[in-house]
Structures are given as C-alpha cells and as structure tokens.
Protein backbone atom coordinates (compact mmCIF):
# COMPACT_ATOMS: atom_id res chain seq x y z
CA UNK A 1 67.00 23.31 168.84
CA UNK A 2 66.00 21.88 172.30
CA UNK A 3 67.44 19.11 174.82
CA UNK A 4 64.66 17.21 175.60
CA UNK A 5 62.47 20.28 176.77
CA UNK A 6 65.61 19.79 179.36
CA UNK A 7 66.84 23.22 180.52
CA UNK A 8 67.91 24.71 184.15
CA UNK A 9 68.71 27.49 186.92
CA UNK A 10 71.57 27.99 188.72
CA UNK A 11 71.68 30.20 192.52
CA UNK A 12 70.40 33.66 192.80
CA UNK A 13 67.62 32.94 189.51
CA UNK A 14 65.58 30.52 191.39
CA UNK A 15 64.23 33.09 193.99
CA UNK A 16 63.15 34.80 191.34
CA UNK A 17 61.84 32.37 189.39
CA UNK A 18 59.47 30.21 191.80
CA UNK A 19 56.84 32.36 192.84
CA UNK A 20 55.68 33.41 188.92
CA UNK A 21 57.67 31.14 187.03
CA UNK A 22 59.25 33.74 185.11
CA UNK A 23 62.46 35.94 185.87
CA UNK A 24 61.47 39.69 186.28
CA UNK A 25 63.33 42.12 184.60
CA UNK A 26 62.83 45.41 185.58
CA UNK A 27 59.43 45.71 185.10
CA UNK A 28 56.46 44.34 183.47
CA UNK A 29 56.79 47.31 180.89
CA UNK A 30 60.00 46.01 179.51
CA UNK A 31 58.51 42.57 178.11
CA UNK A 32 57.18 42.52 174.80
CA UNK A 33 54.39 40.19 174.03
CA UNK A 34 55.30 37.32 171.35
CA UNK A 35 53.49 37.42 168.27
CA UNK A 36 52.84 34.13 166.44
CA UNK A 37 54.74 33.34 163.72
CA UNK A 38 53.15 33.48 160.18
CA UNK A 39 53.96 33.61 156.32
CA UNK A 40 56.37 35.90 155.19
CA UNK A 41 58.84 35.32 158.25
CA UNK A 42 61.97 33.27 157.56
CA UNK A 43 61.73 31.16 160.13
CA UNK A 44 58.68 30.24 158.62
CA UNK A 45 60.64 29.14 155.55
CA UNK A 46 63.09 27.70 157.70
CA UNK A 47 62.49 25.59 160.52
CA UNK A 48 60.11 23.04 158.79
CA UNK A 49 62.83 21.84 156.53
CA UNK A 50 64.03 18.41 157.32
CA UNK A 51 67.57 19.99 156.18
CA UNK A 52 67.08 22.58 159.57
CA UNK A 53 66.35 19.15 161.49
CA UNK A 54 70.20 18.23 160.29
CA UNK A 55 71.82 21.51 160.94
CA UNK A 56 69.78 21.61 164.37
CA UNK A 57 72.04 18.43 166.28
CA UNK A 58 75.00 20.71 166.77
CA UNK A 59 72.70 23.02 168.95
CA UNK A 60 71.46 20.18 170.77
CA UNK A 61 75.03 19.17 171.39
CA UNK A 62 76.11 22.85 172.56
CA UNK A 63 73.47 23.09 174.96
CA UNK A 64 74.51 19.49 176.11
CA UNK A 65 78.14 21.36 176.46
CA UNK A 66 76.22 24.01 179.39
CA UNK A 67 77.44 22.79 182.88
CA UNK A 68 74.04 22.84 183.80
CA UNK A 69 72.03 21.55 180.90
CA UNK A 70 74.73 18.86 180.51
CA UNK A 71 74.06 17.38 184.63
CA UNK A 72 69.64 17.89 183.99
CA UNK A 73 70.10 16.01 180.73
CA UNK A 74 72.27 13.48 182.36
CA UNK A 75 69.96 13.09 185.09
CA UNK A 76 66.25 13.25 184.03
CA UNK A 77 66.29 13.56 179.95
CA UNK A 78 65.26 10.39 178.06
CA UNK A 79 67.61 10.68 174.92
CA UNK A 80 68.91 7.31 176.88
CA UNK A 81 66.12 4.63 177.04
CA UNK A 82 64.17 6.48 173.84
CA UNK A 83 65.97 8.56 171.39
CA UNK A 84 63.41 8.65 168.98
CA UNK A 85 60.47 9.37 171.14
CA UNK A 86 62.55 12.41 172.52
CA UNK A 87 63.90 13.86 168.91
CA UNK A 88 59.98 13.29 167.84
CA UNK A 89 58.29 15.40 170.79
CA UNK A 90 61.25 17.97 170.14
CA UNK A 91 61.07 18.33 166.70
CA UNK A 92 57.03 18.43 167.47
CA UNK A 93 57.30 21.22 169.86
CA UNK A 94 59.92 23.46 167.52
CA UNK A 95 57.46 22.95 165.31
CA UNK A 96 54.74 24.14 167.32
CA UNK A 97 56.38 27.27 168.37
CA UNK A 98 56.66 28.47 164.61
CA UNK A 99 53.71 27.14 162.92
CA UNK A 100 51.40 26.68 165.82
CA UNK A 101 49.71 30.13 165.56
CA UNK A 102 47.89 30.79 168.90
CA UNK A 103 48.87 27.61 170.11
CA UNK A 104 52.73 28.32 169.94
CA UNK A 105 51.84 30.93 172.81
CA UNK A 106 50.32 28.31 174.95
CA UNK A 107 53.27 25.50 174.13
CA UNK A 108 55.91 28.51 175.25
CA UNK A 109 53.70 28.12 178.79
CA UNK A 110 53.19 24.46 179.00
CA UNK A 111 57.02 24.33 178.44
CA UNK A 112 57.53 26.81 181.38
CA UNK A 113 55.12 24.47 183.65
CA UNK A 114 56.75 21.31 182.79
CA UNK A 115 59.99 22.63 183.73
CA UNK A 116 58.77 24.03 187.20
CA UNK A 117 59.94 20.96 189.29
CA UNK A 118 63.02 20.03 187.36
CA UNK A 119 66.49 19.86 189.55
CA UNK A 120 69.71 18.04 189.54
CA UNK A 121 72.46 17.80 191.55
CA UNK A 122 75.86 17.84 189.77
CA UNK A 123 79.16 16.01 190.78
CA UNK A 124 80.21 18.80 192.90
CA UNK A 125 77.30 19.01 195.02
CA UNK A 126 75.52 21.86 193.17
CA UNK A 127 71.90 21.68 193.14
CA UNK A 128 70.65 22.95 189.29
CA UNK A 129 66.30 23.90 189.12
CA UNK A 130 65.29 23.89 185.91
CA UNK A 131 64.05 27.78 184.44
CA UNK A 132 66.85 29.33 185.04
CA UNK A 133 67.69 32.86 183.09
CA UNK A 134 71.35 31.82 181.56
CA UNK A 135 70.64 27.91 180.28
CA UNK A 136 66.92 28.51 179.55
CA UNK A 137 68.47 31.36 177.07
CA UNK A 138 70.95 29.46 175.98
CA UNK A 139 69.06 26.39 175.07
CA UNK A 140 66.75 29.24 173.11
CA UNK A 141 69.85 31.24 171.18
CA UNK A 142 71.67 28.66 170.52
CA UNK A 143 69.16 28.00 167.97
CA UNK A 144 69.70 31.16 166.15
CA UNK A 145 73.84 29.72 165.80
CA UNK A 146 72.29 26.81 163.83
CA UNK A 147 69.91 28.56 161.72
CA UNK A 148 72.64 30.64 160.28
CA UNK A 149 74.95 27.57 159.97
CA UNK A 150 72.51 25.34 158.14
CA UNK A 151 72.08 28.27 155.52
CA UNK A 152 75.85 29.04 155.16
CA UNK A 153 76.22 25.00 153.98
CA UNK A 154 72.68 23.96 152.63
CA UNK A 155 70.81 26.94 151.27
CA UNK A 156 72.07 28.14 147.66
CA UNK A 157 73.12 31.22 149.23
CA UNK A 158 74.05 32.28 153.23
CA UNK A 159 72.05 34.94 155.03
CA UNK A 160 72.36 38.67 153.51
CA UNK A 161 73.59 41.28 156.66
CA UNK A 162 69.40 42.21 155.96
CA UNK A 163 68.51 38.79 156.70
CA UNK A 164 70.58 37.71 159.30
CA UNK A 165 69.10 40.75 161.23
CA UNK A 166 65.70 39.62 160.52
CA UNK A 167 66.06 36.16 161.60
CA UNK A 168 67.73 37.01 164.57
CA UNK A 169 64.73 39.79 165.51
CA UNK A 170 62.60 36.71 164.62
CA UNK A 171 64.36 34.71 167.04
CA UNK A 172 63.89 37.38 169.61
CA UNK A 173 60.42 37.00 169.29
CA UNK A 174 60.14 33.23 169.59
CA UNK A 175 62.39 33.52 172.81
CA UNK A 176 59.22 35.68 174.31
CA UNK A 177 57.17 32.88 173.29
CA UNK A 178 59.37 30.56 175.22
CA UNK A 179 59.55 32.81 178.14
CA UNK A 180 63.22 33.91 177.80
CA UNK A 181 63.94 36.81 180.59
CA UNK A 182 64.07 39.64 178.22
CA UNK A 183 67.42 41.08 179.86
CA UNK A 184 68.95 38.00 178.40
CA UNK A 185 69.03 39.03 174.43
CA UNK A 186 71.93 40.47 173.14
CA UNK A 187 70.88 43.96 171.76
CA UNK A 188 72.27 43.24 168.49
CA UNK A 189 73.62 40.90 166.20
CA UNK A 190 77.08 41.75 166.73
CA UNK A 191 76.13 41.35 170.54
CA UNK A 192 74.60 38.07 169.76
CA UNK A 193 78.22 36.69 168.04
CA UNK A 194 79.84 38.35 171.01
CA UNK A 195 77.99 36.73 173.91
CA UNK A 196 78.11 32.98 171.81
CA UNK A 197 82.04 33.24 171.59
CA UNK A 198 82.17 34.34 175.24
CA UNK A 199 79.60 31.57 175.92
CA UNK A 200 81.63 28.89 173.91
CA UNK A 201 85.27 29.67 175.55
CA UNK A 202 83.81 30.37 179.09
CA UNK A 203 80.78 28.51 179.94
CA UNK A 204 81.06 25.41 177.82
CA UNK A 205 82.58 21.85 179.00
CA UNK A 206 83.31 18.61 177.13
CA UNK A 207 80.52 17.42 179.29
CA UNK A 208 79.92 13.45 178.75
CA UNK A 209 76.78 14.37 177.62
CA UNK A 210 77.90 15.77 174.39
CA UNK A 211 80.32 12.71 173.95
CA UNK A 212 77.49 10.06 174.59
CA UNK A 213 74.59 11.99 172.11
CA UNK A 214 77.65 11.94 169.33
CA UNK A 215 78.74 8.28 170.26
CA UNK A 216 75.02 7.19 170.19
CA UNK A 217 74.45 8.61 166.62
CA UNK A 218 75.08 5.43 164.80
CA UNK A 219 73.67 2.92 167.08
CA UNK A 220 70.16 0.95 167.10
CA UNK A 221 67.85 3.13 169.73
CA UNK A 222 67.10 0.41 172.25
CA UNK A 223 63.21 1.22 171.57
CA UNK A 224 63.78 -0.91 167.87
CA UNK A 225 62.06 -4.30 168.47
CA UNK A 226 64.78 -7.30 168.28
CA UNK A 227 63.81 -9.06 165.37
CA UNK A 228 63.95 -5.54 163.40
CA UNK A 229 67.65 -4.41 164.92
CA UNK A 230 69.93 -6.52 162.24
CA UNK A 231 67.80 -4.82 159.16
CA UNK A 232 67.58 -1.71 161.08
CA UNK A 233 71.39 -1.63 161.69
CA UNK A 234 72.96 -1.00 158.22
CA UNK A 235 70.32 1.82 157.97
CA UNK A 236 71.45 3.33 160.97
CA UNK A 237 75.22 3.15 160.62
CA UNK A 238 75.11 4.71 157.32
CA UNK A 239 73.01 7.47 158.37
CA UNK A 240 74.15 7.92 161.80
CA UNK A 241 77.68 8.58 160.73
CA UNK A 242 76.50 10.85 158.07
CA UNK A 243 74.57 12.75 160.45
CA UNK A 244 77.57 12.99 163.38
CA UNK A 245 80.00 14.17 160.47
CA UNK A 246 78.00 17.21 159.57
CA UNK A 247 77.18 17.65 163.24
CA UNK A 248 81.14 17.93 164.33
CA UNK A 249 81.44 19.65 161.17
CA UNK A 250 78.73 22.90 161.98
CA UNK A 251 79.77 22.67 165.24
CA UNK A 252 81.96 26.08 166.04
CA UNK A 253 85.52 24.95 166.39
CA UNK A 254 86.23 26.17 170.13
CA UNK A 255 83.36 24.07 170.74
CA UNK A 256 85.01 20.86 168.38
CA UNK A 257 88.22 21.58 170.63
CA UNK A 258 86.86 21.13 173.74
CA UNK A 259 85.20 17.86 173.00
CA UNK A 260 88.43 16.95 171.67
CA UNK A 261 87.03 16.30 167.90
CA UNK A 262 89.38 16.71 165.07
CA UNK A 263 88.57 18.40 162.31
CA UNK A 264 90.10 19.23 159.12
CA UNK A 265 90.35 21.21 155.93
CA UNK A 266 89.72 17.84 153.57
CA UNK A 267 87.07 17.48 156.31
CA UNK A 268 85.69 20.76 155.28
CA UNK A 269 85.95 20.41 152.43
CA UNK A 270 83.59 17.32 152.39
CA UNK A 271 81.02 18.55 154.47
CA UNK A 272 80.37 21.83 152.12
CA UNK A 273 80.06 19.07 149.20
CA UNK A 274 77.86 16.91 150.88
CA UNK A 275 75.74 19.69 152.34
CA UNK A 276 75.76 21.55 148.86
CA UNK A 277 74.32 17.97 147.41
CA UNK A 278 71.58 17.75 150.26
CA UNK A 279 70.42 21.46 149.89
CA UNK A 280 70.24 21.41 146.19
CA UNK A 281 68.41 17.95 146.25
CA UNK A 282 65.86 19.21 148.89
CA UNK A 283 64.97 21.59 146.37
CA UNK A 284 63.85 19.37 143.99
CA UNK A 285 61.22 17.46 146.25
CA UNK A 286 57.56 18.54 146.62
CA UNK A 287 56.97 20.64 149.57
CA UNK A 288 55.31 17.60 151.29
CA UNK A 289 58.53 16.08 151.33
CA UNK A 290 61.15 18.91 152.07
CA UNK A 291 59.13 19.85 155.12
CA UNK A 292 58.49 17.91 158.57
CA UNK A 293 54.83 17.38 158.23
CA UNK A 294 53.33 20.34 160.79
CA UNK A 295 55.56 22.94 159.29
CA UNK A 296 53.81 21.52 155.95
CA UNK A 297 50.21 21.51 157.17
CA UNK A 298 50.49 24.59 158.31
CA UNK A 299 51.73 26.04 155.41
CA UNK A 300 48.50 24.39 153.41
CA UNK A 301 46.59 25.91 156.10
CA UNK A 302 47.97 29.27 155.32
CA UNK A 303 47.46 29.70 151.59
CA UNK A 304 43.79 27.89 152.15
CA UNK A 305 43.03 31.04 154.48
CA UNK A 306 44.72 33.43 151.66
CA UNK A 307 42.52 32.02 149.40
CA UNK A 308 39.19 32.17 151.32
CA UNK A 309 40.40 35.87 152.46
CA UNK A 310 40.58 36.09 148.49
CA UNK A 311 37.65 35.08 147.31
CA UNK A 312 35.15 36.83 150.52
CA UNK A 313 37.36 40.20 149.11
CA UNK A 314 35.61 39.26 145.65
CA UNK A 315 32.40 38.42 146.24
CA UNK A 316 29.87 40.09 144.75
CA UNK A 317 27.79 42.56 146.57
C-alpha cells in the first residue's frame, strides 16, 4: 500500500502545506480525528494477511504510475540498492497504522515529518515537494482499490455492497491517521470508483518506474550476499514471476494498457485459479502463519486484553 513512505506535492499545495505540514481545508471543524483501529474492523481481518501483502504490489505499482510519485521514487526511494529493506519497513509501517493502537496515530505523524523535506525535479523542469494533497491521497486510496481486489480473487467470497462500504469508511479513517486533507475523499463509494477511473485514464503514465519495480520482480536484490545469489536465484525466479503475474493480473486494465502489458482471458483465467488455490490454502494455516507477524501479535494482544477485561468483570466481590 505505500512507495517507500515516497509520496509528493505539486504547485499551489506547498504554500499550504509548509507552515503546519498539513493542507487546511476549510476549517479545523471539518477534520475528524482518526480512531485506532481495533477488533471487529475488517481491515483488522485484512491487512495482516500475507495474501493482502500479494494483492498490495499492484497499488504500489499504480502509485509508481502518478507523474509525481513516479519522478520522487525515481529520485530518492531505495526500492533500487535495497528492495527488501524497503518492502520490510513498508509492510512494518502498514502494519503499524492498523494494529498499532495509539501508536498508529503517532506513525501517521512521523510519516508526515519524514516527508517534510522531500522534492524532486522531473524531466521537464518541474520541481515536486513531497505532502502534497493529490499524490499523498492517492498513495493512501489506492489502497482501498487493492483491498477490494485481493478479496474478489483470494477470499472465498468478494465484498457484500455492506462491506465494501465499511471498508471503504474504514479506509477513510486510516487516511486521517495518515494525514490525508479531508477534502480529498470521495463522499461515497460510487465517488471513490469514479475519481480512481478518472485518476487511472487522466493522471496515470507508463512511468519507468512501474516498468523497472515489475522488471525487478524476479531478480536477486543486490543486498543478497554473493556466495548465497546462485541458491537464492531459483527461489526468486519462481516466485518473482508468480508474484508479477498476479500483480499485472489485479492491476485495472486501463492501467495494464498504459504500461503496455498484455493480458488475456486464458490469463484470467489462471490468475482466479491460482489465487482461488492461495486463498483457500491460507485458510488452512495457523493464524501465526497466515498473518505478517505484528498484525499477529497484535491480535494475541487483543484477545489477552478480552480475557483479562473478562475475568476483572467476574471477580468476586
């Protein structure tokens, strides 16, 4: 769901960004305060899974697609010289921002700091500051696009009109954690589908970016000692390839076009069989295994505090 904690501003939203670090909308009365996330929400069901963490690359490569995102990325991101260090503190801070409790609240801030004194200047001359309203949203929404993907080809069953609601008012709440300028949700659902189309046909480019992250999927991160890289190899074609198919594949196709990625029905068809297989193995493993391991703690965490809350309700008196 995130490009490195990579995200950026464009013109007018940087004026309006430096002095607070935020991007007022009309009023401090219009912003609602987040509200960590806890049991009961799907997201808490959700974004632990390692199957979310598969579903998740073809957000990373739409952001990658923003004109903006795509020249920051290019510039200052280190998915170059260390993949895995960068997919582990992302994964770590999506992580955080769910099952953190408290501390999601102050990750949404330290996020906001980091990005502070973050520019780039693109091809053309334009300066890009990191924080600004449109990318910094669309890094953030985009994550709602794969949540309902990697239930419409993993999960035994896609999202209910009910649910889909849900997760997306869910997802408007971990956007004010993140510090996403309120005037930048869509009101609704329908808005939301609306505003990604428009944001797919309009905004996006087949930004080298997106080409090098799907290109890279298959080979050795340089960070893998030498002496490991020819056992480490066969590992990472196999799964690298795996993992690029059923990116391309939940990828939206307007997207797929403009990176010039072909795509077809026996393609489909494959992906929906190999996703089915994943989903319905993942729920066969222990929950220490089908969930990345803070989503997991916390969840431990969670029913230990039901059960204290439990037994204090029972004790005699």
């Amino acid at each position: 769901m995130t490009t490195d904690h990579i995200t950026l501003h464009t013109g007018a939203d940087v004026a309006a960004d430096t002095a607070t670090g935020t991007t007022a909308v009309s009023g401090p009365s219009n912003r609602r305060e987040p509200v960590p996330f806890a049991p009961g929400s799907i997201l808490w069901e959700q974004v632990g899974l390692y199957t979310s963490a598969i579903a998740g690359n073809s957000a990373f490569i739409l952001q990658a697609m923003h004109p903006a995102i795509g020249t920051v990325v290019d510039q200052l991101s280190g998915f170059r010289r260390d993949p895995i260090g960068r997919a582990v503190r992302s994964f770590a801070s999506v992580q955080t921002w769910v099952y953190g409790g408290q501390t999601a609240i102050e990750e949404g801030k330290r996020l906001r700091e980091m990005h502070k004194p973050l520019s780039a200047v693109d091809e053309n001359g334009q300066r890009h500051h990191a924080l600004s309203a449109e990318p910094w949203a669309w890094v953030h929404l985009t994550g709602f696009y794969a949540a309902v993907t990697a239930t419409r080809y993993f999960a035994p069953a896609p999202l209910t009109p009910a649910e889909e609601q849900q997760v997306y008012e869910e997802f408007l709440n971990l956007g004010r954690i993140l510090q996403v300028p309120e005037r930048m949700f869509p009101a609704t659902v329908a808005d939301y589908w609306a505003y990604f189309d428009d944001m797919v046909e309009n905004t996006l480019v087949g930004h080298k970016v997106a080409h090098e992250v799907l290109e890279r999927m298959d080979k050795v991160p340089p960070t893998v000692p030498a002496p490991l890289r020819p056992a480490v190899a066969p590992l990472t074609l196999t799964g690298g390839r795996l993992g690029r198919f059923i990116t391309v594949g939940t990828l939206p196709p307007g997207a797929r076009e403009k990176l010039g990625l072909s795509w077809s029905r026996s393609d489909e068809r494959r992906l929906r069989v190999v996703a089915s297989l994943i989903g319905r193995g993942t729920l066969l493993l222990p929950e220490r295994l089908r969930y990345m391991p803070i989503a997991y703690r916390a969840r431990e965490a969670a029913r230990a505090q039901q059960r204290l809350e439990q037994a204090l309700a029972e004790r005699p008196l």
